[in-house]
Every structure is written in structure tokens, then in C-alpha cells.
PDB file of N, CA and C in Angstrom:
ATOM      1  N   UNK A   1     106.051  57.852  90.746  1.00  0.00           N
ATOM      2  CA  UNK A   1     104.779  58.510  90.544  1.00  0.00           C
ATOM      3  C   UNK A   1     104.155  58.790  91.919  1.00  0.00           C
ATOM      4  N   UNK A   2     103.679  59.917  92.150  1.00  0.00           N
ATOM      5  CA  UNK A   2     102.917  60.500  93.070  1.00  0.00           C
ATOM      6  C   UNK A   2     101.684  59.706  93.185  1.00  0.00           C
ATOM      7  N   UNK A   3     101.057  59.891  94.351  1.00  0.00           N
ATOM      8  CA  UNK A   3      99.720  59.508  94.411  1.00  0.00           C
ATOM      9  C   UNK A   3      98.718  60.751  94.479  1.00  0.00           C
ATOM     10  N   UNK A   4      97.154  61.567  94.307  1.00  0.00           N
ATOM     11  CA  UNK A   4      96.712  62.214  94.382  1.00  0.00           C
ATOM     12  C   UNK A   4      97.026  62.479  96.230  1.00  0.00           C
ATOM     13  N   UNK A   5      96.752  61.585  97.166  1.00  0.00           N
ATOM     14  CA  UNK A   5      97.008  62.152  98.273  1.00  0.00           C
ATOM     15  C   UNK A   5      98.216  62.499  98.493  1.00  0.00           C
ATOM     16  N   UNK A   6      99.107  62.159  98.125  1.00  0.00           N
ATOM     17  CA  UNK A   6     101.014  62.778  98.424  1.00  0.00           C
ATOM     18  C   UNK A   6     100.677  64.230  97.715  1.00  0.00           C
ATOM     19  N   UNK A   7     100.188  64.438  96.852  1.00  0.00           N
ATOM     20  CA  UNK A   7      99.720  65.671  96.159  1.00  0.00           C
ATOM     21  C   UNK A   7      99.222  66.646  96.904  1.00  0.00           C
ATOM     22  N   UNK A   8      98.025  66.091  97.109  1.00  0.00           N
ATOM     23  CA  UNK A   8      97.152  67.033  97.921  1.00  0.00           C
ATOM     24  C   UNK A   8      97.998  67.155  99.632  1.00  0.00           C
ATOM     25  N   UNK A   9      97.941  66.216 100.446  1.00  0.00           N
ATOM     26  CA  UNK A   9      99.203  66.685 101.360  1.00  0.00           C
ATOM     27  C   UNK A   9     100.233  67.664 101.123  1.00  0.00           C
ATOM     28  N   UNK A  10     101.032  67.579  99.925  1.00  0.00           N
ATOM     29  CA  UNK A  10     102.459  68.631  99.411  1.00  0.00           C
ATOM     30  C   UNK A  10     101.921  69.862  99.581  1.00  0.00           C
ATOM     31  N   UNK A  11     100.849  70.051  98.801  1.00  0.00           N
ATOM     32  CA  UNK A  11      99.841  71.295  97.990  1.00  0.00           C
ATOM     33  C   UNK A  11      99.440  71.680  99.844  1.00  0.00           C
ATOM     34  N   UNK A  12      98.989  71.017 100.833  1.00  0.00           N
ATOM     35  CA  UNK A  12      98.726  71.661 101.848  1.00  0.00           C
ATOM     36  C   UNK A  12      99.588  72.470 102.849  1.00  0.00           C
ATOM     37  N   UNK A  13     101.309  71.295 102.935  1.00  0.00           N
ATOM     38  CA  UNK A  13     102.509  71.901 103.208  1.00  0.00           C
ATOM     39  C   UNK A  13     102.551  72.942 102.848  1.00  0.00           C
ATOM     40  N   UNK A  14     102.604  73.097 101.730  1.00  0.00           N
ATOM     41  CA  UNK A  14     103.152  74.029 101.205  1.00  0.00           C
ATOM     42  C   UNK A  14     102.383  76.123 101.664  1.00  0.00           C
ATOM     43  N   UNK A  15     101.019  75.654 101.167  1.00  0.00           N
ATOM     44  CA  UNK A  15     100.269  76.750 101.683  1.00  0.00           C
ATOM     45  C   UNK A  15     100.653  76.609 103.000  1.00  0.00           C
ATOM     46  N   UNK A  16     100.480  75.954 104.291  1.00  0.00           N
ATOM     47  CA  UNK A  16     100.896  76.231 105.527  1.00  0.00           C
ATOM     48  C   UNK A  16     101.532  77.042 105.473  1.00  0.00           C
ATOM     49  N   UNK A  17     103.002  76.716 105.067  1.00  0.00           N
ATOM     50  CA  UNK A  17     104.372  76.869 105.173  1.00  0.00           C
ATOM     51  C   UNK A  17     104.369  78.514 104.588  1.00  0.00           C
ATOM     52  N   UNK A  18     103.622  78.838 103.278  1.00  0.00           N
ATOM     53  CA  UNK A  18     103.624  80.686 103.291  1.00  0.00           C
ATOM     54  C   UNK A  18     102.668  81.111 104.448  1.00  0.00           C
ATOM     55  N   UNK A  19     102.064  80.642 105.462  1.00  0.00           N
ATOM     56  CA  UNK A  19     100.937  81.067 106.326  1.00  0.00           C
ATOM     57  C   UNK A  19     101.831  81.282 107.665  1.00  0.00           C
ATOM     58  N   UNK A  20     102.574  80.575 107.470  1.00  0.00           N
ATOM     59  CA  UNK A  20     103.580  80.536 108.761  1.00  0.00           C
ATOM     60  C   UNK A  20     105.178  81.633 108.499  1.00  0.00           C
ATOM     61  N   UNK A  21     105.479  81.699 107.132  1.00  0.00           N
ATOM     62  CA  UNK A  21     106.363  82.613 106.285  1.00  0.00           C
ATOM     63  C   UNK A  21     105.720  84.128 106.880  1.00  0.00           C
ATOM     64  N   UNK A  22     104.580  83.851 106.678  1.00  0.00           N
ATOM     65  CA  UNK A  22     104.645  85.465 107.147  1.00  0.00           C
ATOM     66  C   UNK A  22     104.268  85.743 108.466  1.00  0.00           C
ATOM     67  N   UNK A  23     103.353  84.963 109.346  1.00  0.00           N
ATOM     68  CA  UNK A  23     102.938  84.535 110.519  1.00  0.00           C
ATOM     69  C   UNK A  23     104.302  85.167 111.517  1.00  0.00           C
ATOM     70  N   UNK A  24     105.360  84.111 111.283  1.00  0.00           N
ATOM     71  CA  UNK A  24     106.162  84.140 111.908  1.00  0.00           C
ATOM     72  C   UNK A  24     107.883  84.753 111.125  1.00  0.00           C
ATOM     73  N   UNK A  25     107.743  85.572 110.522  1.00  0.00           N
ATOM     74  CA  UNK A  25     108.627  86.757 109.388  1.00  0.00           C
ATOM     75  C   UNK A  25     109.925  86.710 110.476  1.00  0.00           C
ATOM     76  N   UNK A  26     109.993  87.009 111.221  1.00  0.00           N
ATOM     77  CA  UNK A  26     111.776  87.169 111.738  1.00  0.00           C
ATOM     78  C   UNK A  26     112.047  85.732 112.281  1.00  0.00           C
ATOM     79  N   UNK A  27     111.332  84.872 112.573  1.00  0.00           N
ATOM     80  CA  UNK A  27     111.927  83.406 112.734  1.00  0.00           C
ATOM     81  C   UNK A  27     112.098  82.687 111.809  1.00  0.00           C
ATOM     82  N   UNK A  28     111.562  82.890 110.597  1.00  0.00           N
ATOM     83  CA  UNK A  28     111.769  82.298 109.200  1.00  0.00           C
ATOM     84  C   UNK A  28     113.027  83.198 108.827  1.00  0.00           C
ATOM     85  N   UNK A  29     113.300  84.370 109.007  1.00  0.00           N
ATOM     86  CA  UNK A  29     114.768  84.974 108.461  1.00  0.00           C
ATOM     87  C   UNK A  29     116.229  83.963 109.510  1.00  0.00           C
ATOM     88  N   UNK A  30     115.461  84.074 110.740  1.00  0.00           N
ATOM     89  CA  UNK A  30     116.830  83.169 111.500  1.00  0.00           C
ATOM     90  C   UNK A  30     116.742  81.391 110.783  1.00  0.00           C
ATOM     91  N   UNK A  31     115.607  81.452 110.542  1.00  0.00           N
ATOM     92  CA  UNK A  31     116.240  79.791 109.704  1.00  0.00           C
ATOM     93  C   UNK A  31     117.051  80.314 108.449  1.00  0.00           C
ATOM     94  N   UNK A  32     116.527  80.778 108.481  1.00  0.00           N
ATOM     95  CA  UNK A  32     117.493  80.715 106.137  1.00  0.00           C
ATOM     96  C   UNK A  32     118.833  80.764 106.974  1.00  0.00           C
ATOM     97  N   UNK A  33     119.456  81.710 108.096  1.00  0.00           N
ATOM     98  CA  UNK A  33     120.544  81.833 108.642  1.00  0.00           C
ATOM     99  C   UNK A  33     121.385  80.705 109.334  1.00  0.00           C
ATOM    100  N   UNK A  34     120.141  79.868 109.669  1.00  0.00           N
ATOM    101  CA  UNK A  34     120.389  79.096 110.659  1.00  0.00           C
ATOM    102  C   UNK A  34     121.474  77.567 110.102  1.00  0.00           C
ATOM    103  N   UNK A  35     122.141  77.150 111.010  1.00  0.00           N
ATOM    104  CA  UNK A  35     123.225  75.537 110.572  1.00  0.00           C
ATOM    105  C   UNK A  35     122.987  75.013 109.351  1.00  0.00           C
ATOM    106  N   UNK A  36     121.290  74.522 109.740  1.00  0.00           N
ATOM    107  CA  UNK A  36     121.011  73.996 108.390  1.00  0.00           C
ATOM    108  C   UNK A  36     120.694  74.523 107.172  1.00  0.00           C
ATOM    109  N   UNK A  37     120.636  75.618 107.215  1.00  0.00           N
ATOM    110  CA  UNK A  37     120.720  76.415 105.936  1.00  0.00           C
ATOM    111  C   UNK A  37     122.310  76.295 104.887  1.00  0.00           C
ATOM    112  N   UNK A  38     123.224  76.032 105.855  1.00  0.00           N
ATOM    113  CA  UNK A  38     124.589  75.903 105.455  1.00  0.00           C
ATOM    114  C   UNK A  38     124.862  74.731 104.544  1.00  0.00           C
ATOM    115  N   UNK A  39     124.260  73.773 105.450  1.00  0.00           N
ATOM    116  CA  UNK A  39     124.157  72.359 104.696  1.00  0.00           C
ATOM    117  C   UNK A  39     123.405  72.253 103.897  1.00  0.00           C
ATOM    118  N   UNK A  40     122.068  72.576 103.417  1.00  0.00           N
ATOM    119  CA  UNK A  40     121.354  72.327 102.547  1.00  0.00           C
ATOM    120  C   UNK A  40     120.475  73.628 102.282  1.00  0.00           C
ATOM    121  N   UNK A  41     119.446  73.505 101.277  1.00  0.00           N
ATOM    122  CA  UNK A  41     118.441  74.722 100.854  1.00  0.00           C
ATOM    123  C   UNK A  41     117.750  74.819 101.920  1.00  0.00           C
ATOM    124  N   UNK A  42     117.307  75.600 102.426  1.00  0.00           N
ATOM    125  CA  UNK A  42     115.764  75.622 103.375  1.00  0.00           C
ATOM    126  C   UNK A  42     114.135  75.729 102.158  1.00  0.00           C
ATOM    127  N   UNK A  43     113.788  74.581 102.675  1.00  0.00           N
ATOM    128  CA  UNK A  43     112.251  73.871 102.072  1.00  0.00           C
ATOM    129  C   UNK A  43     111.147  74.943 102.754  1.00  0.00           C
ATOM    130  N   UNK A  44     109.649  74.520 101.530  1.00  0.00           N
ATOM    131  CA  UNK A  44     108.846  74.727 102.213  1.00  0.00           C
ATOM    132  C   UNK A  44     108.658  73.769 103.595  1.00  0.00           C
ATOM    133  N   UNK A  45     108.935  72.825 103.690  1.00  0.00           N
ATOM    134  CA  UNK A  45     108.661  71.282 104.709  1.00  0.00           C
ATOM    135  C   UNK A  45     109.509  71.862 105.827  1.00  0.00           C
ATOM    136  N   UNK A  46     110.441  72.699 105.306  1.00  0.00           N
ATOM    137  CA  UNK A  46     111.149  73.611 107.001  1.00  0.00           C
ATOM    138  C   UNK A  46     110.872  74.582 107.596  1.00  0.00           C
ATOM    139  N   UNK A  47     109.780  75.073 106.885  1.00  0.00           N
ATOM    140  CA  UNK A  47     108.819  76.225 106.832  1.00  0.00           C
ATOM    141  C   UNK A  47     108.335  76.122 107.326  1.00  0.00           C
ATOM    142  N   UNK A  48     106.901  75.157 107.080  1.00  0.00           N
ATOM    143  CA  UNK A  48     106.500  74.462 107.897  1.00  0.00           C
ATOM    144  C   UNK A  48     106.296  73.641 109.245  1.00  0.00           C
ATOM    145  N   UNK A  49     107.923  72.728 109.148  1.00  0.00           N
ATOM    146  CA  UNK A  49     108.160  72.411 110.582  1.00  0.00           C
ATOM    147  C   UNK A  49     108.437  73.278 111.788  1.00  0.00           C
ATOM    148  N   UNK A  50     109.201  74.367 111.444  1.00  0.00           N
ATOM    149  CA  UNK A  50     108.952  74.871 112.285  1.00  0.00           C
ATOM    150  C   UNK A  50     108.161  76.231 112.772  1.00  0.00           C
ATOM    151  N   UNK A  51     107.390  76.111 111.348  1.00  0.00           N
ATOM    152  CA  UNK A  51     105.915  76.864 111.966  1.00  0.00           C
ATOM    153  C   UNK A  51     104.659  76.175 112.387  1.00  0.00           C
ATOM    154  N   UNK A  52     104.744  75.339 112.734  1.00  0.00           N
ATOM    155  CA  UNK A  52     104.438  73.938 113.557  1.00  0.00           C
ATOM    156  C   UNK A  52     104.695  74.159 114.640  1.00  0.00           C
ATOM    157  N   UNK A  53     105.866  74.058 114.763  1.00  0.00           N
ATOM    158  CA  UNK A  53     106.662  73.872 116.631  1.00  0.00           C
ATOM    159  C   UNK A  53     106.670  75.205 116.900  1.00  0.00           C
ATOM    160  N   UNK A  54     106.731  76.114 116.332  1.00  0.00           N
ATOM    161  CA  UNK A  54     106.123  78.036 117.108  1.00  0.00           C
ATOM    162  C   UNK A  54     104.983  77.939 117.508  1.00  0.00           C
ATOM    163  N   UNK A  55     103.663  77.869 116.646  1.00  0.00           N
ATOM    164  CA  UNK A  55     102.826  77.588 116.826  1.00  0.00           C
ATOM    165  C   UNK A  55     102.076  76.576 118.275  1.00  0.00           C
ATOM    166  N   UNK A  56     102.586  75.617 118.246  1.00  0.00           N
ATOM    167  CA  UNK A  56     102.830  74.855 119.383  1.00  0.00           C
ATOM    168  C   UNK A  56     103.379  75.800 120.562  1.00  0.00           C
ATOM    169  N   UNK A  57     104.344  75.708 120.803  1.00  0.00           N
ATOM    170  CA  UNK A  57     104.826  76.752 121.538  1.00  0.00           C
ATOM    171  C   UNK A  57     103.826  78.105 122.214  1.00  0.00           C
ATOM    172  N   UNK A  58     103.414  78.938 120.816  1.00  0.00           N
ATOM    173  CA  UNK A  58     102.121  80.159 121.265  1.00  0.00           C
ATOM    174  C   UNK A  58     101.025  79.603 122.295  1.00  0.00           C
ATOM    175  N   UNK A  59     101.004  78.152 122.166  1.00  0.00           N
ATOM    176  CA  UNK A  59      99.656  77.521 122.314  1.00  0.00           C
ATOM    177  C   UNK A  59     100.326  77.556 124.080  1.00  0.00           C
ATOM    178  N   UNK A  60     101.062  76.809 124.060  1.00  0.00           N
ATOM    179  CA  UNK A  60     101.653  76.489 125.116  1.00  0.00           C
ATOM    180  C   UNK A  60     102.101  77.826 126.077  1.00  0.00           C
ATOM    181  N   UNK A  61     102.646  78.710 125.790  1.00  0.00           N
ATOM    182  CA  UNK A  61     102.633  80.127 126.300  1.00  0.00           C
ATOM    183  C   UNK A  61     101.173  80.529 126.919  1.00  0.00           C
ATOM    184  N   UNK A  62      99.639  80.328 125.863  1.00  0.00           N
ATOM    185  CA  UNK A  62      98.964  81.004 126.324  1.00  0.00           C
ATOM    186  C   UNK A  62      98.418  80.145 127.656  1.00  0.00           C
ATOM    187  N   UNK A  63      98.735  78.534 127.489  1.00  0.00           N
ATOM    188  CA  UNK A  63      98.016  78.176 128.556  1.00  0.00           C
ATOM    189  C   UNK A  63      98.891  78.499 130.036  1.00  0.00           C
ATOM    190  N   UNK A  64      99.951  78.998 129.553  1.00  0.00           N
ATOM    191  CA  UNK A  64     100.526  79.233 131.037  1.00  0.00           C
ATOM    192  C   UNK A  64     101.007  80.940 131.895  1.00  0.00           C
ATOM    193  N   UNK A  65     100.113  81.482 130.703  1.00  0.00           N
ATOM    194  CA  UNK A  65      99.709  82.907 130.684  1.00  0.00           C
ATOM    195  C   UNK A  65      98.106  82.669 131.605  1.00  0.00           C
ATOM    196  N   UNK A  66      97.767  82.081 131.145  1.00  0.00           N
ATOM    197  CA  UNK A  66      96.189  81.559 131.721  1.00  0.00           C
ATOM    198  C   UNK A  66      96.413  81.187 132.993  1.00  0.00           C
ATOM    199  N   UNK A  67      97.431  80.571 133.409  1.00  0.00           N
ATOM    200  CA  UNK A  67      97.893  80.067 134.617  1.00  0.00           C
ATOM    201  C   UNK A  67      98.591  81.152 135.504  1.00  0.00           C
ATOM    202  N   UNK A  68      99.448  81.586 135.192  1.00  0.00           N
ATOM    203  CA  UNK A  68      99.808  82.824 135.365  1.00  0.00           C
ATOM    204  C   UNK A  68     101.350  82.616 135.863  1.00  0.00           C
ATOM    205  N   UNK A  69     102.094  80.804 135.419  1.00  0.00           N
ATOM    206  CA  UNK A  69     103.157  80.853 135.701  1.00  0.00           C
ATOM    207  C   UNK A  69     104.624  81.300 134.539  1.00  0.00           C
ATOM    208  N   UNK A  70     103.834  81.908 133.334  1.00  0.00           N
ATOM    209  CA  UNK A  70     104.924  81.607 132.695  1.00  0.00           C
ATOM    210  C   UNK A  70     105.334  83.351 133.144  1.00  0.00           C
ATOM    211  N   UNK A  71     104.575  84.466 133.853  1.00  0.00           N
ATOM    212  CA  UNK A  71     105.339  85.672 134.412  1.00  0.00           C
ATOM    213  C   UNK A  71     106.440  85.421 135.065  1.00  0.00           C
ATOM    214  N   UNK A  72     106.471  85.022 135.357  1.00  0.00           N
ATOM    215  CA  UNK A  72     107.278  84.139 136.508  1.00  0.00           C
ATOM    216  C   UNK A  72     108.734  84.250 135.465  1.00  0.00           C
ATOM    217  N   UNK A  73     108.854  83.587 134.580  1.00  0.00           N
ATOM    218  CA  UNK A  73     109.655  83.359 134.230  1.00  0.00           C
ATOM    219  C   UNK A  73     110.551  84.657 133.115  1.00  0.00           C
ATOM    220  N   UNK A  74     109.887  86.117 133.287  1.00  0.00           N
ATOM    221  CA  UNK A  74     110.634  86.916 132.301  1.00  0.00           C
ATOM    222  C   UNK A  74     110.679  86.994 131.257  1.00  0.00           C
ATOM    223  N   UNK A  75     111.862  87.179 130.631  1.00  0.00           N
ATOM    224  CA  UNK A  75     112.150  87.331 128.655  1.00  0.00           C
ATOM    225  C   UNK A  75     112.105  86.264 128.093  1.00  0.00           C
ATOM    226  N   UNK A  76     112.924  84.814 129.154  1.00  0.00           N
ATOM    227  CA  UNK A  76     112.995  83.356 128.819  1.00  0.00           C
ATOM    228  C   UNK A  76     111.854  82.826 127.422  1.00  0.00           C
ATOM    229  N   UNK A  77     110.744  83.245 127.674  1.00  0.00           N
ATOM    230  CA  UNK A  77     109.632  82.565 126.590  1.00  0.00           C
ATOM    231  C   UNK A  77     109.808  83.684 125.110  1.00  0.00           C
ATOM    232  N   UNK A  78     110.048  84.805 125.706  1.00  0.00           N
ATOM    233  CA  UNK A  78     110.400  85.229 124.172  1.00  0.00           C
ATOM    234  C   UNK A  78     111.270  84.996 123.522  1.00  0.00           C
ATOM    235  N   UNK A  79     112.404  84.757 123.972  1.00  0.00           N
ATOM    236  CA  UNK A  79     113.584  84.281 123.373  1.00  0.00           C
ATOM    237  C   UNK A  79     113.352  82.726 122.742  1.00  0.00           C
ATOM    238  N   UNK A  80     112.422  82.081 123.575  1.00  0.00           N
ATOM    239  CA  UNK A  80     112.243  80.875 123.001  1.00  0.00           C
ATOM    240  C   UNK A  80     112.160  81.083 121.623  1.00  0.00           C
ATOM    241  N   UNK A  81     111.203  81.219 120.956  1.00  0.00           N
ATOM    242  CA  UNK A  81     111.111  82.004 118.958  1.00  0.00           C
ATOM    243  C   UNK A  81     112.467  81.322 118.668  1.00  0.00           C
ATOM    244  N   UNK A  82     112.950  82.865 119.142  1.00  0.00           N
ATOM    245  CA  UNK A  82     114.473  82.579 118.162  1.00  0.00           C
ATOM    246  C   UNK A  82     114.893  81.563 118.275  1.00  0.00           C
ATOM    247  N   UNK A  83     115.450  80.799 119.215  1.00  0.00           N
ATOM    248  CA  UNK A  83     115.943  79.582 120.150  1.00  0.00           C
ATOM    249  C   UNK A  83     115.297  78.236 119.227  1.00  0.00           C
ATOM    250  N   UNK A  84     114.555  78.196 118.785  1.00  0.00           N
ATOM    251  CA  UNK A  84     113.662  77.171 118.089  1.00  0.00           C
ATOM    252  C   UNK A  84     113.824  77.746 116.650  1.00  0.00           C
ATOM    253  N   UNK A  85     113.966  78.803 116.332  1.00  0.00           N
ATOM    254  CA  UNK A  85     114.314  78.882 115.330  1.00  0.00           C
ATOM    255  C   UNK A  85     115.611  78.813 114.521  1.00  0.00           C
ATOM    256  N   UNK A  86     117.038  78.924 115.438  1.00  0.00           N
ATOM    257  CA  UNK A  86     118.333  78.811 114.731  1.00  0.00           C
ATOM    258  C   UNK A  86     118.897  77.711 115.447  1.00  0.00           C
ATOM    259  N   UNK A  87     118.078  76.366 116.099  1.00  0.00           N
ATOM    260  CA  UNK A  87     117.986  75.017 116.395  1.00  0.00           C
ATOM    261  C   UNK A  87     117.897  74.246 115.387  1.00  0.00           C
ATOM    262  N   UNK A  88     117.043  74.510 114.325  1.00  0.00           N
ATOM    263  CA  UNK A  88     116.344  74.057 113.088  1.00  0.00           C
ATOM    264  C   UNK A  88     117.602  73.707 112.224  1.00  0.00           C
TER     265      UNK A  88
END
């Protein structure tokens, strides 16, 4: 038996996880593709995780856009996406 909070937590996953489905639309197509898709279904909870760690990531991009070192570094941060996404 569930508890109302395991509930309400799931019920929040879950909405994330379509917020990030479309948020992030071609990195959610490289997971369904991705290793673990082979081995098992892809979840909302993988949806999620790693619209989590993109997210993270954006955050992290802008502070070093702000800084002005991540020019520096080229295509490298865009490719990250994908890279984090067929890791999963």
C-alpha cells in the first residue's frame, strides 16, 4: 500500500517528466533510443531524471555564459544534450 505522500510525489514525477517531454523533445527521442531503452521500458522517473540533469546543465551553461568562459569552449556544450542523453 502506498502512502498519500508516495502518491502525491509519483503524481508530481510524473507531471515534471511531460514538462521536460516536451521541454526537452529531441533528448527524450535519444533516450527511448538510448542502451537503456534496450534493456528495459523507458519510465516517466527517466523522463524525469534526465530532465533534471538537462536542466541542471542549462543552469550551469548560463552561469558560464555570464562568465563568458563557456565561448571558449565551441559546440562542446551543445553536444553535451545529446551526450547526457544516450548516457541514460
Amino acid at each position: 500500500m502506498h502512502s498519500i505522500h508516495e502518491e502525491a510525489l509519483g503524481n508530481k514525477v510524473e507531471k515534471d517528466a511531460d514538462r521536460y517531454e516536451k521541454k526537452f523533445r529531441t533528448q527524450m527521442r535519444v533516450l527511448e533510443n538510448s542502451p537503456l531503452a534496450k534493456v528495459r521500458p523507458i519510465t516517466p522517473y527517466d523522463h524525469y531524471a534526465l530532465g533534471k540533469q538537462l536542466e541542471s546543465f542549462e543552469i550551469y551553461k548560463s552561469l558560464c555564459e555570464d562568465d563568458g568562459t563557456l565561448a571558449q569552449l565551441g559546440k562542446i556544450p551543445n553536444v553535451a544534450f545529446t551526450m547526457l542523453s544516450a548516457s541514460c
